[in-house]
Protein backbone atom coordinates (compact mmCIF):
# COMPACT_ATOMS: atom_id res chain seq x y z
CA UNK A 1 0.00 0.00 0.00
CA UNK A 2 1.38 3.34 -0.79
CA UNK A 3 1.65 5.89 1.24
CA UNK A 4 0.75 9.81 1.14
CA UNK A 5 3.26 11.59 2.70
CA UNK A 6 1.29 14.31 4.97
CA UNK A 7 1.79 18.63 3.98
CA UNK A 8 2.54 19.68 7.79
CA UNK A 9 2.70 23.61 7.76
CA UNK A 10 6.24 23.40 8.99
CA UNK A 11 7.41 22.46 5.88
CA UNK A 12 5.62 24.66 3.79
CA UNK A 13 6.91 28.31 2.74
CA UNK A 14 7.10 31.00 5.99
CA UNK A 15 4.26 33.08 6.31
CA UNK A 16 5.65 36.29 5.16
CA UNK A 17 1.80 38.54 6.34
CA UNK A 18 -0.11 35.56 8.00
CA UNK A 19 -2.73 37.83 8.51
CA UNK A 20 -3.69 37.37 4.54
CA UNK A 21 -3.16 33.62 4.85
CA UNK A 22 -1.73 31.01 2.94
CA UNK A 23 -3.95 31.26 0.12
CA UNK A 24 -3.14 34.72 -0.95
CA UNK A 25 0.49 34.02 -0.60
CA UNK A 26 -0.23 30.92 -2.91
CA UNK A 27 -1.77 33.35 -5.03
CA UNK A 28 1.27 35.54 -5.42
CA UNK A 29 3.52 33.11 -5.98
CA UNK A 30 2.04 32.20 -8.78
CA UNK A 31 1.44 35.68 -10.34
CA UNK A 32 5.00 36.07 -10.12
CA UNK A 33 5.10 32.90 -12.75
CA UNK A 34 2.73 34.31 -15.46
CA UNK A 35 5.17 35.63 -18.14
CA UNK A 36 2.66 38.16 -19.80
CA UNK A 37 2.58 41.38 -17.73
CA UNK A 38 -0.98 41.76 -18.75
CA UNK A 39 -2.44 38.69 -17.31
CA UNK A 40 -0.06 39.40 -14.27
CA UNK A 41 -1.69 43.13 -13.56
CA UNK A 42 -5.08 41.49 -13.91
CA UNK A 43 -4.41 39.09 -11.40
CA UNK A 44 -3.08 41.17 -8.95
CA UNK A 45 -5.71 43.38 -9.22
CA UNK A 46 -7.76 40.35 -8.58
CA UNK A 47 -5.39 39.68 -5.31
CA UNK A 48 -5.75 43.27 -3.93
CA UNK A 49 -9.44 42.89 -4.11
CA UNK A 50 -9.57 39.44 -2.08
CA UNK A 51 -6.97 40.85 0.91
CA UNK A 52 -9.35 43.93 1.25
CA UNK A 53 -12.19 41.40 2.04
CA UNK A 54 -10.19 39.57 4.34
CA UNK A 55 -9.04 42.03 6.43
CA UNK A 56 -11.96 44.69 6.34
CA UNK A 57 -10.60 46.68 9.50
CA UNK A 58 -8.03 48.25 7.13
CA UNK A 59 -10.34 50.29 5.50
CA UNK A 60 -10.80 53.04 8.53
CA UNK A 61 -6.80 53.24 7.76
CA UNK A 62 -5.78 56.28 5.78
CA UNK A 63 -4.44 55.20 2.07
CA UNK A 64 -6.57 51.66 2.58
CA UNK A 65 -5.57 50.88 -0.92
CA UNK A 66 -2.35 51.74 -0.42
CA UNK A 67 -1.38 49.87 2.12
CA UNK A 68 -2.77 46.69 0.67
CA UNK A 69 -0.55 47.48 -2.41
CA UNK A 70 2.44 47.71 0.03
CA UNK A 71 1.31 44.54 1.14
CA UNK A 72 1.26 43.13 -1.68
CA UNK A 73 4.94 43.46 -2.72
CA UNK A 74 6.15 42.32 0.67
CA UNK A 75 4.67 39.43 0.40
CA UNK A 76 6.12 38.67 -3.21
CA UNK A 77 9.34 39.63 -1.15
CA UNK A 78 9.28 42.87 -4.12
CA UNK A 79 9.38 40.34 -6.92
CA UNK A 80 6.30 41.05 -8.65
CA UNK A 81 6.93 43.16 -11.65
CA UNK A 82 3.21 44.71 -11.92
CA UNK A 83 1.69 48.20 -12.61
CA UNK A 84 0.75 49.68 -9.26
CA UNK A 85 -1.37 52.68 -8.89
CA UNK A 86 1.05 53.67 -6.10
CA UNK A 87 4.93 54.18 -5.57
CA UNK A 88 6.24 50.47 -5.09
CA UNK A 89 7.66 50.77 -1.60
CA UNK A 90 11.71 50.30 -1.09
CA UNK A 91 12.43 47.11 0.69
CA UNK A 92 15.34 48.62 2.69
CA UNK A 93 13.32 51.72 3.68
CA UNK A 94 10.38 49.13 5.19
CA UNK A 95 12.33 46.67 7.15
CA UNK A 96 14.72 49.88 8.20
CA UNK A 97 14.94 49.21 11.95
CA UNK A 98 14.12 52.18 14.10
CA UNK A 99 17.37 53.97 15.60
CA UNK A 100 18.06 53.02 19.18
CA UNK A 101 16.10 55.59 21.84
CA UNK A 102 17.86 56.75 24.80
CA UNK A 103 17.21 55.61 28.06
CA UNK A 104 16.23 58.77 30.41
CA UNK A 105 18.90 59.30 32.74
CA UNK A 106 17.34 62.25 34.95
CA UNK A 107 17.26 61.79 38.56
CA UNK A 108 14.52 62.04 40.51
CA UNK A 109 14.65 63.16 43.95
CA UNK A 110 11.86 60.75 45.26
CA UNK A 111 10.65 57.68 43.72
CA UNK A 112 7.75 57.12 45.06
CA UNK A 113 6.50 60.40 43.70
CA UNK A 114 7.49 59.63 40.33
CA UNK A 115 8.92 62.46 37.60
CA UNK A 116 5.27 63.66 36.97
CA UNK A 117 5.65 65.15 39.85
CA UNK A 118 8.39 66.96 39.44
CA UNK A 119 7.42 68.32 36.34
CA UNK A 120 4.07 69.52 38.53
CA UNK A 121 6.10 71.28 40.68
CA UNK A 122 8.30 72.76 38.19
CA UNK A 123 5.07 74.29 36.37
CA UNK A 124 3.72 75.67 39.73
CA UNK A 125 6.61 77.47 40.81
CA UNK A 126 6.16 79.82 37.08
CA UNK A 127 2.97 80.62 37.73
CA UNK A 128 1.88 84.26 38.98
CA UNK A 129 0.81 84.32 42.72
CA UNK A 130 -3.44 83.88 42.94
CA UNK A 131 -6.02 81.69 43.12
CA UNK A 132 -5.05 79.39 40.01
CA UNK A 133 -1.59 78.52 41.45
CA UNK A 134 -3.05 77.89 44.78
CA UNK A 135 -5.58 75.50 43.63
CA UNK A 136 -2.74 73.77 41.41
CA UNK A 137 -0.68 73.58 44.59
CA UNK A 138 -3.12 72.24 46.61
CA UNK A 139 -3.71 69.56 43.64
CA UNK A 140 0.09 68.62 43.61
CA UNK A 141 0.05 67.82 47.37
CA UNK A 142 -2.68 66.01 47.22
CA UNK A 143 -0.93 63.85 44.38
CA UNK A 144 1.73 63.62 46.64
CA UNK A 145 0.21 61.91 49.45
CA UNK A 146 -1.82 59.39 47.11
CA UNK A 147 1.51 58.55 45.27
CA UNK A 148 2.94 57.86 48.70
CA UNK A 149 0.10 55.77 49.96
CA UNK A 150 0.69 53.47 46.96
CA UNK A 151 4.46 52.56 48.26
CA UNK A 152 3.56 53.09 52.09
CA UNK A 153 -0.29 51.77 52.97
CA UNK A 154 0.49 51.95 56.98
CA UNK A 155 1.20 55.58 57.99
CA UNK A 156 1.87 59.06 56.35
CA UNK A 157 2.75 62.32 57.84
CA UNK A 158 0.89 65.31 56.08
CA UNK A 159 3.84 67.23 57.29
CA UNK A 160 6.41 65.25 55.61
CA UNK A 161 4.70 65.90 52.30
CA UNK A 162 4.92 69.24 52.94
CA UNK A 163 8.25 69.36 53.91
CA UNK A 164 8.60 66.45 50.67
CA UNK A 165 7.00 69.94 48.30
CA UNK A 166 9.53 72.44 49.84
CA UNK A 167 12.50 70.31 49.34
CA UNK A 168 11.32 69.56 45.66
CA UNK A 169 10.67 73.07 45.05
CA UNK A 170 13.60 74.55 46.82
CA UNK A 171 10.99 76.68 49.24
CA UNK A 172 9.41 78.35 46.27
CA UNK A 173 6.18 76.59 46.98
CA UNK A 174 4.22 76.77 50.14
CA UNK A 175 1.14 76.13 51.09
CA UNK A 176 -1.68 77.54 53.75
CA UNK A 177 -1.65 76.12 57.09
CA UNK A 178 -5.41 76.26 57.17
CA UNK A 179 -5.31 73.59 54.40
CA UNK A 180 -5.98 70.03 55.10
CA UNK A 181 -5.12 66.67 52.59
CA UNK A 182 -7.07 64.67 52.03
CA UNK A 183 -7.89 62.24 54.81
CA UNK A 184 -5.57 58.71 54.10
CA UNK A 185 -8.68 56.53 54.99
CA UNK A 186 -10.46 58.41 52.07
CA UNK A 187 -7.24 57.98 49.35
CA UNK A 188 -7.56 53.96 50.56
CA UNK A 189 -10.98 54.08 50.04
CA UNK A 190 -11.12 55.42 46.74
CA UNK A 191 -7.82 53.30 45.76
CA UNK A 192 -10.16 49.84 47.08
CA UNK A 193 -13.09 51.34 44.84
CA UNK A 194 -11.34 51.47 41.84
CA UNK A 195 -9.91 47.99 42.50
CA UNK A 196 -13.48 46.67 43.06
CA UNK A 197 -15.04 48.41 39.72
CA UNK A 198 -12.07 47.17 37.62
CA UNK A 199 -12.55 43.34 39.13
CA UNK A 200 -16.73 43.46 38.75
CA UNK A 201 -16.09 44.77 35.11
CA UNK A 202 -13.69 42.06 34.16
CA UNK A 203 -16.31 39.73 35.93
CA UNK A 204 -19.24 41.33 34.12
CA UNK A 205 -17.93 40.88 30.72
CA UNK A 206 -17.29 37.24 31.55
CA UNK A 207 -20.42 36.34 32.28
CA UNK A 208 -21.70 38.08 29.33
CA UNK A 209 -19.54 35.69 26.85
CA UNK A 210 -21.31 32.86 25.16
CA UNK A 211 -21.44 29.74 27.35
CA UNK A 212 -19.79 26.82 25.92
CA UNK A 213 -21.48 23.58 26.01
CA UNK A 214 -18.94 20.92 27.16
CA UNK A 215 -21.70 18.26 27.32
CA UNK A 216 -20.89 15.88 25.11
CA UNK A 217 -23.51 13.31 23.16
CA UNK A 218 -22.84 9.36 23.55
CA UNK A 219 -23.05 7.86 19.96
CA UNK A 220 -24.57 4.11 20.27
């Protein structure tokens, strides 16, 4: 008896766009065999129409067309010699890798208040004396103390985040003594709340997903 020797994926071609599947890279493959240019052009005209079907989310992209043209040549690894409505893209311009970003190296004072802060602070201290940069001031320290709570749940001193504002502003801020923080209890309870609401909305779209039906029927 002869034997069929099985097509496992892994020894077919790579997947250059898997989103486009197999078919459509089948497809191009063999448009790049068809000698006349005119048959070839028809074809791939044939091709862009298919991959605009099968991935219909492209079309609230700017230059849908485009793209899928783009696509198109990448996945004939910029073979295909057809007429295309658009620039054909440069292969070494598309798979250019992005140049290396550098890491930030600023310090930051605190940690636990993070560089937003910082940058907060540094705003404050430009504006003009009045109501607007008291109310921003007031906002900062308020930051402050819920930024702490997150690395230090057991105690906090509203004077130390006072004294935490001076030091950061180099005693250009200050703020009223009449003023009071907000109460720890409340920044814990508003930190639980948002921990409860995220957890019943994750649960909540659960249960809203199709059940699956494991049950099984017995075949006699």
């Amino acid at each position: 008896m002869e034997q069929t020797e099985k097509d496992y994926n892994t020894r077919r071609p790579q997947m250059i766009i898997p989103e486009y599947g197999r078919n459509i890279q089948k497809m191009v493959a063999h448009t790049k065999t068809l000698k006349d240019k005119e048959e070839r052009n028809k074809i791939a005209n044939a091709i862009i129409s298919v991959m605009g079907q099968l991935n219909p989310h492209l079309r609230d992209i700017a230059d849908f067309k485009h793209k899928l043209w783009d696509h198109l040549f990448i996945i004939s690894n910029f073979e295909l010699d057809v007429d295309s409505p658009y620039p054909i893209p440069d292969k070494e311009t598309i798979f250019e890798k992005p140049e290396k970003m550098d890491y930030p190296t600023k310090k930051i004072k605190f940690k636990h208040y993070g560089k937003s802060v910082e940058d907060l602070i540094n705003v404050a201290i430009t504006f003009e004396e009045g109501d607007e940069k008291k109310a921003l001031i007031e906002t900062i320290v308020n930051l402050m103390k819920k930024s702490y709570l997150t690395f230090n749940r057991d105690s906090v001193d509203d004077d130390l985040i006072i004294a935490d504002l001076k030091t950061l502003s180099n005693n250009q801020l200050n703020i009223n003594d009449s003023f009071s923080l907000v109460s720890t209890n409340e920044v814990l309870a508003m930190s639980k709340k948002k921990r409860s609401n995220s957890s019943n909305s994750k649960h909540q779209k659960n249960n809203n997903r199709p059940k699956q039906n494991n049950y099984k029927k017995k075949r006699y």
